[in-house]
N, C-alpha and C. Protein backbone atom coordinates (compact mmCIF):
# COMPACT_ATOMS: atom_id res chain seq x y z
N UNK A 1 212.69 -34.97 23.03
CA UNK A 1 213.72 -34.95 24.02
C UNK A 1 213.43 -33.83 25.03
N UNK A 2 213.12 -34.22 26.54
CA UNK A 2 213.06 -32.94 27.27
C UNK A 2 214.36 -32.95 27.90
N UNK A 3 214.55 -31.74 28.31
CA UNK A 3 215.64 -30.93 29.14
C UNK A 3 215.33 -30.92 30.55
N UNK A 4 216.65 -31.54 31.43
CA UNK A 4 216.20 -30.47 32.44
C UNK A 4 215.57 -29.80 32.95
N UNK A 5 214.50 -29.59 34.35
CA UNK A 5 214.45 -28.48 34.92
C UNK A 5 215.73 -27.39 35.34
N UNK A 6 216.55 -28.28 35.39
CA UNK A 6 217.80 -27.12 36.05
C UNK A 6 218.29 -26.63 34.35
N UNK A 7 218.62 -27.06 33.55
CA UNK A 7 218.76 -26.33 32.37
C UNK A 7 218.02 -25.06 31.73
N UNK A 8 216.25 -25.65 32.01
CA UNK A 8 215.13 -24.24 31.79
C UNK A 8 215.69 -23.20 32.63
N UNK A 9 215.91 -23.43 34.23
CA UNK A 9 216.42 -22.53 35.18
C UNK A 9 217.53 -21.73 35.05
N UNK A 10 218.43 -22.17 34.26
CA UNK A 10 219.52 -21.21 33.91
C UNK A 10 219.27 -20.49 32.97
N UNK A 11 218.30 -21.26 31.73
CA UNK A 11 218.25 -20.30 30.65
C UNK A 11 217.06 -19.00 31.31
N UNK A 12 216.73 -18.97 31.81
CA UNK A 12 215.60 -18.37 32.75
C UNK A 12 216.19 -17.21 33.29
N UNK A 13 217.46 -17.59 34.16
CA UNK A 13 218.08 -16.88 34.39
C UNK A 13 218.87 -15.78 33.47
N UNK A 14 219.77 -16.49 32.32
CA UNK A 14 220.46 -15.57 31.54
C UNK A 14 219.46 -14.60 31.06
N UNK A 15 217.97 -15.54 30.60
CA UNK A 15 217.07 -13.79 30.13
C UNK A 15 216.63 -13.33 30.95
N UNK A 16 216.60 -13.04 32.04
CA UNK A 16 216.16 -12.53 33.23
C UNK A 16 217.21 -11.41 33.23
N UNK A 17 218.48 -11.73 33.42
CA UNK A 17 219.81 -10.72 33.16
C UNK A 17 220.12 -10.17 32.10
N UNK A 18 219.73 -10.98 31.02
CA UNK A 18 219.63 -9.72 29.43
C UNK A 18 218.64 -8.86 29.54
N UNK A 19 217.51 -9.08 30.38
CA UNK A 19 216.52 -8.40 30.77
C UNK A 19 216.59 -7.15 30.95
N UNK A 20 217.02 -7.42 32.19
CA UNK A 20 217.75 -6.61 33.68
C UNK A 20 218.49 -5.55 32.85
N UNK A 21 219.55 -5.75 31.83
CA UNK A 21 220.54 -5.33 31.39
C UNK A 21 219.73 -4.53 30.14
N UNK A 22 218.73 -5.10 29.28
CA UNK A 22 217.99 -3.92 28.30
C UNK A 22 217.48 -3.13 28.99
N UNK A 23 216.81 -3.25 30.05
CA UNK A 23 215.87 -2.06 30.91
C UNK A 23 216.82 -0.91 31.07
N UNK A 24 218.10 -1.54 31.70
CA UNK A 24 218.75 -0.46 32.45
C UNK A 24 219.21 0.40 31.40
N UNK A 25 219.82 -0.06 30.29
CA UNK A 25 220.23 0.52 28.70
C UNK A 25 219.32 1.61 28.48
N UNK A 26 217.97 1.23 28.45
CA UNK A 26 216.56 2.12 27.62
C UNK A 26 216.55 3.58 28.59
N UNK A 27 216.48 2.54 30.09
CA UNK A 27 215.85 3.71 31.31
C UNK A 27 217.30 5.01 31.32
N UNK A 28 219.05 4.49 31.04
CA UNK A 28 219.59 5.20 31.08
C UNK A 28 219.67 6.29 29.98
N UNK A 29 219.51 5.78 28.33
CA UNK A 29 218.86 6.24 27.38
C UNK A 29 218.05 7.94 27.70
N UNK A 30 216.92 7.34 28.08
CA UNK A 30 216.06 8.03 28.34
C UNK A 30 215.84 8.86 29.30
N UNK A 31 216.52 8.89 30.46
CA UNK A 31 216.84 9.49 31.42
C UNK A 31 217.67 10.68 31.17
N UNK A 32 218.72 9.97 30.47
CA UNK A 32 220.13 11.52 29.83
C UNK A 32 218.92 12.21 28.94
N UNK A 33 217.93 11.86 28.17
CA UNK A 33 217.44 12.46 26.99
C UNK A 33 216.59 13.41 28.33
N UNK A 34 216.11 13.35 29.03
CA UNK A 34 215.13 13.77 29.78
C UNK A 34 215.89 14.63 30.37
N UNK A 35 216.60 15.09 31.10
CA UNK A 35 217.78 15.58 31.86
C UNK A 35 218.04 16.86 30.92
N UNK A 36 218.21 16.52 29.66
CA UNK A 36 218.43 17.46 28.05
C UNK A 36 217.11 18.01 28.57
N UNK A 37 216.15 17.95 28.57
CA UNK A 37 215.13 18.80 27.94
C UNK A 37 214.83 19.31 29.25
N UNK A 38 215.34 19.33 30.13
CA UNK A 38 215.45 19.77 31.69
C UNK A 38 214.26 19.58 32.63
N UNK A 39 213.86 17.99 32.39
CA UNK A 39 212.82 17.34 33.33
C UNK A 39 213.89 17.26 34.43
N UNK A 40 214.62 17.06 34.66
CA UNK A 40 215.61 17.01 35.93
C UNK A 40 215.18 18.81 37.31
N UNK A 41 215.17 19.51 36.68
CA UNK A 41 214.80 20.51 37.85
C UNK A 41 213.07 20.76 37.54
N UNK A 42 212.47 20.12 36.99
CA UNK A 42 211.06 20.16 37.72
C UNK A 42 210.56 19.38 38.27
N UNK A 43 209.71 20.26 39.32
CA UNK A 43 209.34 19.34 40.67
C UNK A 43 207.54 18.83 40.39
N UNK A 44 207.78 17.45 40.01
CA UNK A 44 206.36 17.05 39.33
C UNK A 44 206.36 15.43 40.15
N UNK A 45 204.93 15.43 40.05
CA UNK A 45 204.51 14.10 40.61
C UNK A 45 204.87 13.23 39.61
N UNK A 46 205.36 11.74 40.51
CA UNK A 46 205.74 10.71 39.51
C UNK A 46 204.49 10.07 39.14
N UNK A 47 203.59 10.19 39.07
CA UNK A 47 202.62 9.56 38.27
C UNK A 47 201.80 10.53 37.12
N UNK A 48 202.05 11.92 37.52
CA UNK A 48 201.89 13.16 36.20
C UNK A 48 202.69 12.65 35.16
N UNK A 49 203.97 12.57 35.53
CA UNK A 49 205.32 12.33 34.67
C UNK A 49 205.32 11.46 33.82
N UNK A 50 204.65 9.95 34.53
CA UNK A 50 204.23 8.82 34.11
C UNK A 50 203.27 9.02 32.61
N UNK A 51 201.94 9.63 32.91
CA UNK A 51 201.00 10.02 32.18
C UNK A 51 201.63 10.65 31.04
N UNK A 52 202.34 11.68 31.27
CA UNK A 52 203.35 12.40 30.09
C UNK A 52 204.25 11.28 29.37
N UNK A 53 204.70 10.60 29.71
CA UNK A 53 205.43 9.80 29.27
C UNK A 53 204.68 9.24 28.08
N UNK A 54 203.61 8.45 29.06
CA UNK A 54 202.92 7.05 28.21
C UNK A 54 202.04 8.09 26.51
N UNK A 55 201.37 9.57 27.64
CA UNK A 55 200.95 10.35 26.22
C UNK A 55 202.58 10.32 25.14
N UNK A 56 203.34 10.68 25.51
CA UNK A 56 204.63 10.53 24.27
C UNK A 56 204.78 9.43 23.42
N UNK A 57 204.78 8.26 24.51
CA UNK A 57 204.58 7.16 23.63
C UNK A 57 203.45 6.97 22.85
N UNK A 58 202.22 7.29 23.39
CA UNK A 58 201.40 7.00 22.39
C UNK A 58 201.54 7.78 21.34
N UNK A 59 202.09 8.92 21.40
CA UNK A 59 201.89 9.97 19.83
C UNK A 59 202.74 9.20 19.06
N UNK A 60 204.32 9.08 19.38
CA UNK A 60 204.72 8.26 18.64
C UNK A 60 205.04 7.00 18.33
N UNK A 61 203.43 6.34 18.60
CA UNK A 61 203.33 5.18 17.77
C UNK A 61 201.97 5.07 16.97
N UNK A 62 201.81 6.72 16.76
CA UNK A 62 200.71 7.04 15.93
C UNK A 62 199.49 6.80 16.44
N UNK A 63 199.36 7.47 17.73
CA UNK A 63 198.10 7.11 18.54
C UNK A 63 197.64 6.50 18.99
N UNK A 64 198.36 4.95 18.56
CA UNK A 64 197.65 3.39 19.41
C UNK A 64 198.01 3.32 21.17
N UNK A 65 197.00 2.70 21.68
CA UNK A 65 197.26 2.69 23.05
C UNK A 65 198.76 2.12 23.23
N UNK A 66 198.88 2.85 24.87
CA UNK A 66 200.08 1.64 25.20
C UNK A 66 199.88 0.21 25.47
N UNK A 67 201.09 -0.66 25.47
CA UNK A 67 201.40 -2.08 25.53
C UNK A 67 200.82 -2.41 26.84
N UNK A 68 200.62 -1.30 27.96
CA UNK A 68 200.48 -2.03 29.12
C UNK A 68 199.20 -1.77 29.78
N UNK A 69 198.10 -2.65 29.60
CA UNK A 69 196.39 -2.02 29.96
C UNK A 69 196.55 -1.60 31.33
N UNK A 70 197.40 -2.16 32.46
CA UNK A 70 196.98 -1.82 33.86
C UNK A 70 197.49 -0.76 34.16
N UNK A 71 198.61 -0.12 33.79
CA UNK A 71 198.75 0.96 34.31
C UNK A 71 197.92 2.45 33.30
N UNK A 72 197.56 1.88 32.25
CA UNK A 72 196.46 2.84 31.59
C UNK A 72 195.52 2.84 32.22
N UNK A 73 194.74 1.79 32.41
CA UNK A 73 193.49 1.79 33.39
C UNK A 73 193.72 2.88 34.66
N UNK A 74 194.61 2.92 35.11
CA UNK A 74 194.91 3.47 36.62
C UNK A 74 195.07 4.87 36.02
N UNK A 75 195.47 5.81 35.00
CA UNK A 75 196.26 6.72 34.60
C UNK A 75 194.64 7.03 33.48
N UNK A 76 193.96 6.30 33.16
CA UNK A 76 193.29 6.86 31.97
C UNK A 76 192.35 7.97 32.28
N UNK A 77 191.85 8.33 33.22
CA UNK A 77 191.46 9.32 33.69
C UNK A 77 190.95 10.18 33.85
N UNK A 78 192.97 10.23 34.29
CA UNK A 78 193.29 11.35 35.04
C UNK A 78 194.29 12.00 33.59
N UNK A 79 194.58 11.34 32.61
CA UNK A 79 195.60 11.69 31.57
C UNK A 79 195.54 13.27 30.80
N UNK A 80 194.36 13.92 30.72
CA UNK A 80 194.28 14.58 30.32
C UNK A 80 194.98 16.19 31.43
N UNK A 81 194.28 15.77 32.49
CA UNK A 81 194.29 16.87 33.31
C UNK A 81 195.74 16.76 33.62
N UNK A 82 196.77 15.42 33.90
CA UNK A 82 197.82 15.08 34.50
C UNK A 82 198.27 16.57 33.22
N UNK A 83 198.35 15.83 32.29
CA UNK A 83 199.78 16.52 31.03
C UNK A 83 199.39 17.85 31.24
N UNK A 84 198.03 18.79 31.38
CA UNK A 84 197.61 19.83 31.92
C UNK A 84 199.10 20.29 32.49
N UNK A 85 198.57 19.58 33.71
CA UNK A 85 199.66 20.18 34.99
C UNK A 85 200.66 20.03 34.57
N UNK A 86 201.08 19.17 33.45
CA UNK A 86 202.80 19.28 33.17
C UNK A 86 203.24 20.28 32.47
N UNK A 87 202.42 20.72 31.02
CA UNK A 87 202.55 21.80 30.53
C UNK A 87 202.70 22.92 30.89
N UNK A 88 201.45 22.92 32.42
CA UNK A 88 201.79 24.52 32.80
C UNK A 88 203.11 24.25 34.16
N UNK A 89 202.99 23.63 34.72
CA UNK A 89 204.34 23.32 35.54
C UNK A 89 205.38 23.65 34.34
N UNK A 90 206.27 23.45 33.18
CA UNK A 90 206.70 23.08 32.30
C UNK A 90 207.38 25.02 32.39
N UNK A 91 205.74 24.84 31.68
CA UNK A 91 205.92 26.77 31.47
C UNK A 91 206.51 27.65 32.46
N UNK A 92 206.06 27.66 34.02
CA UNK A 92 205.68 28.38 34.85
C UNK A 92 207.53 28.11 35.46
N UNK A 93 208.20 27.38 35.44
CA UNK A 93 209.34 27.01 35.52
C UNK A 93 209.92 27.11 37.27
N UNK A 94 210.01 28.26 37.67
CA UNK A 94 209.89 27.71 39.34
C UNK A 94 208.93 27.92 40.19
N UNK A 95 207.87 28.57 39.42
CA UNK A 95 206.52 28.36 40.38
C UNK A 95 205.95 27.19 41.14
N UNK A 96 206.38 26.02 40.27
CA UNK A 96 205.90 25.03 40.80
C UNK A 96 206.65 24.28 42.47
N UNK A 97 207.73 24.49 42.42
CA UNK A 97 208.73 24.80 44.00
C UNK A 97 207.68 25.32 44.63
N UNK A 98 207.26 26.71 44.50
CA UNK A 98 206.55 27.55 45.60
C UNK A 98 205.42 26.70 46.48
């Protein structure tokens, strides 16, 4: 028995919006958690930040790469030197403003 194209299209839609609606859950999640550890007043490049991130994730999932090859490819690097600069940005606390 097939269905609809306009039936696939709605169901398409509703996960598209449960979607929409887990992202925003995780990203708000994680954002308040980030804010806590006072990534909110340092002034860091969003693709350093990025790198820091994805290194977090990878530690805790016990070292395996991340889920997503293209933006590793773009980030693999530079990953080492990025978290560098975050650590000492991190440390240095408003030097990095200057």
């Amino acid at each position: 028995m097939k269905r609809p194209s306009s039936k696939i299209r709605e169901e398409i839609a509703k996960l598209q919006d449960q979607l929409k609606q887990a992202e925003t859950r995780e990203a708000e999640r994680i954002g308040r958690i980030a804010l806590k550890a006072g990534l909110g007043e340092i002034e860091i490049d969003e693709t350093a930040l990025q790198v820091a991130f994805e290194n977090i994730a990878k530690h805790f999932r016990g070292g395996k790469g991340a889920a997503t090859g293209k933006k590793d490819a773009a980030a693999g690097g530079s990953a080492s030197a990025s978290s560098t600069t975050v650590e000492t940005g991190a440390g240095q606390g408003s030097a990095g403003e200057a």
